[in-house]
C-alpha atoms as a PDB file:
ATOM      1  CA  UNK A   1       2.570  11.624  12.410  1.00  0.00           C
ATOM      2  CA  UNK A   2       5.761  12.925  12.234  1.00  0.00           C
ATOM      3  CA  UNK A   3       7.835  14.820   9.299  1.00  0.00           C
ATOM      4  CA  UNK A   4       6.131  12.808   6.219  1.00  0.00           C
ATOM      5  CA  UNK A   5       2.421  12.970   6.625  1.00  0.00           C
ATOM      6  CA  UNK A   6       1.974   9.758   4.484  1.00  0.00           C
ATOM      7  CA  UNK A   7       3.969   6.906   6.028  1.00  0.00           C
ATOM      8  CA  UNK A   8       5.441   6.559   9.664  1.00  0.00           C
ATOM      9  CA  UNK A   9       7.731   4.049  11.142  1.00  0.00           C
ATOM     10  CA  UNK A  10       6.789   4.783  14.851  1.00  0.00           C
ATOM     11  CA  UNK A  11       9.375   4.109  17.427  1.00  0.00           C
ATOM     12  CA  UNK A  12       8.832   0.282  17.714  1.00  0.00           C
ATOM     13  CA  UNK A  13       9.825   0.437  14.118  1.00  0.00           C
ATOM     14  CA  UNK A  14       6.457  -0.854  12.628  1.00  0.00           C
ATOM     15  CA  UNK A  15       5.037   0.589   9.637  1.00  0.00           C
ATOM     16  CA  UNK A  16       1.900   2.809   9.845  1.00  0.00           C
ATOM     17  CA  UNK A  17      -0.313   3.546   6.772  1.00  0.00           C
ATOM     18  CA  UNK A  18      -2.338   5.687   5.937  1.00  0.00           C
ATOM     19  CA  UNK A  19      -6.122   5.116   6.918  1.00  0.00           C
ATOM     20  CA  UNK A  20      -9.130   5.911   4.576  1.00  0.00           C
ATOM     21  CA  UNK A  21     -12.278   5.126   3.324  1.00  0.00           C
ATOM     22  CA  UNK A  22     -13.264   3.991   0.216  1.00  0.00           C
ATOM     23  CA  UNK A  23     -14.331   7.102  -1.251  1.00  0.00           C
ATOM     24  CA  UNK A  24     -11.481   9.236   0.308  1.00  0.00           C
ATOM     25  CA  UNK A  25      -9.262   6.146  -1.996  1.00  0.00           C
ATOM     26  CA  UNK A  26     -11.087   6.518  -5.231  1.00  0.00           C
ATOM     27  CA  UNK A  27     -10.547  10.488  -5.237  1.00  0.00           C
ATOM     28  CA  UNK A  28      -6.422   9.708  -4.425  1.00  0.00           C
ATOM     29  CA  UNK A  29      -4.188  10.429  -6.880  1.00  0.00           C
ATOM     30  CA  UNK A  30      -1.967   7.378  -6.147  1.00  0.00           C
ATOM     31  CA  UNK A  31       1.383   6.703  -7.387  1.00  0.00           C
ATOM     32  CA  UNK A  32       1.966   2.923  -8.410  1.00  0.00           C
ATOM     33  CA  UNK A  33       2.327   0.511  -5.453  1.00  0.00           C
ATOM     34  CA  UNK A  34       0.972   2.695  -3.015  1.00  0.00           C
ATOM     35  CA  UNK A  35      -0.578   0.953   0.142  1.00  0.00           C
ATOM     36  CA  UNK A  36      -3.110   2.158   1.925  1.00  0.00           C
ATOM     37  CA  UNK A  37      -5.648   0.723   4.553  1.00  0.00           C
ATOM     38  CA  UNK A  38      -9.269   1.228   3.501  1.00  0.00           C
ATOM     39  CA  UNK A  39     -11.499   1.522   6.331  1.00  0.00           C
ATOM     40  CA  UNK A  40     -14.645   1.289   4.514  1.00  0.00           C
ATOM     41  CA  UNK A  41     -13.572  -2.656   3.861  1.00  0.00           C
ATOM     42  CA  UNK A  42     -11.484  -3.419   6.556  1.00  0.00           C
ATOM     43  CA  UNK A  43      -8.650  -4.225   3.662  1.00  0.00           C
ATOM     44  CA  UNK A  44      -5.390  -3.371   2.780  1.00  0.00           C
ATOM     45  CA  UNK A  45      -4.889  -1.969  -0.551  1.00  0.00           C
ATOM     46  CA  UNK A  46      -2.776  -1.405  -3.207  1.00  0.00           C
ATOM     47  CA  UNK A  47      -2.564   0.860  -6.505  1.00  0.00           C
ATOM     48  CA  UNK A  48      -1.497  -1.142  -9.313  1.00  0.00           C
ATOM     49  CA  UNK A  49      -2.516   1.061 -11.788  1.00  0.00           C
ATOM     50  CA  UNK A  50      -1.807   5.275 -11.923  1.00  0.00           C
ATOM     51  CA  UNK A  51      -2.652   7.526 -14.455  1.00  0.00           C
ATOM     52  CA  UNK A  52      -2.377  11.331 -13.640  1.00  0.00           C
ATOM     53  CA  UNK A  53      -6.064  11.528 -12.868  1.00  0.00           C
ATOM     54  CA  UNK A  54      -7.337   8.181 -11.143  1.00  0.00           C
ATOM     55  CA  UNK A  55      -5.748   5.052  -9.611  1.00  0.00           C
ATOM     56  CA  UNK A  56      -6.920   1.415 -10.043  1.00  0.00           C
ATOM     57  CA  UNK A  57      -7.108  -0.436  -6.274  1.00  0.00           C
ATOM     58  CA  UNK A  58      -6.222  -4.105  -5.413  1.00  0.00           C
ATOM     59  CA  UNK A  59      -7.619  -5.532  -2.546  1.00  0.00           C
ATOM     60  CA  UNK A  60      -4.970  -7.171  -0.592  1.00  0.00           C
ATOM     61  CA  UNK A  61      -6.539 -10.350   1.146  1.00  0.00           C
ATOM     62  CA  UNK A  62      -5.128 -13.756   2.341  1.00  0.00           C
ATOM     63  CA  UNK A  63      -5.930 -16.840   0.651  1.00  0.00           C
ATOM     64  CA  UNK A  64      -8.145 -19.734   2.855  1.00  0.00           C
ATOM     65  CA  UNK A  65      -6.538 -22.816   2.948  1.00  0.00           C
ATOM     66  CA  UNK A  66      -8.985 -26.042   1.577  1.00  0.00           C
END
């Protein structure tokens, strides 16, 4: 993955982020608004909540139209 181990933009300039699964996520020590892709779910996710010891993960999901 090139020079920074943690985010890419690959030569079609998309993003690429990181990949794990949930219990890889919960041991991260995450700064706030880190995005990651949780496998485990299928969802993206993002930290909205760091501390020096734990993070606190948001599911990012799309909301269904009524």
């Amino acid at each position: 993955m090139g020079d920074n181990p943690i985010v890419e933009l690959n030569t079609l300039q998309a993003l690429v982020l990181p990949k794990v699964t949930t219990a890889v996520r919960n041991t991260m020590v995450a700064e706030l608004g880190t995005i990651i892709y949780d496998t485990t779910q299928n969802k993206l996710c993002f930290c909205k909540v760091a501390t020096a010891t734990a993070a606190s993960w948001e599911k990012i999901t799309s909301a269904q139209e009524s």
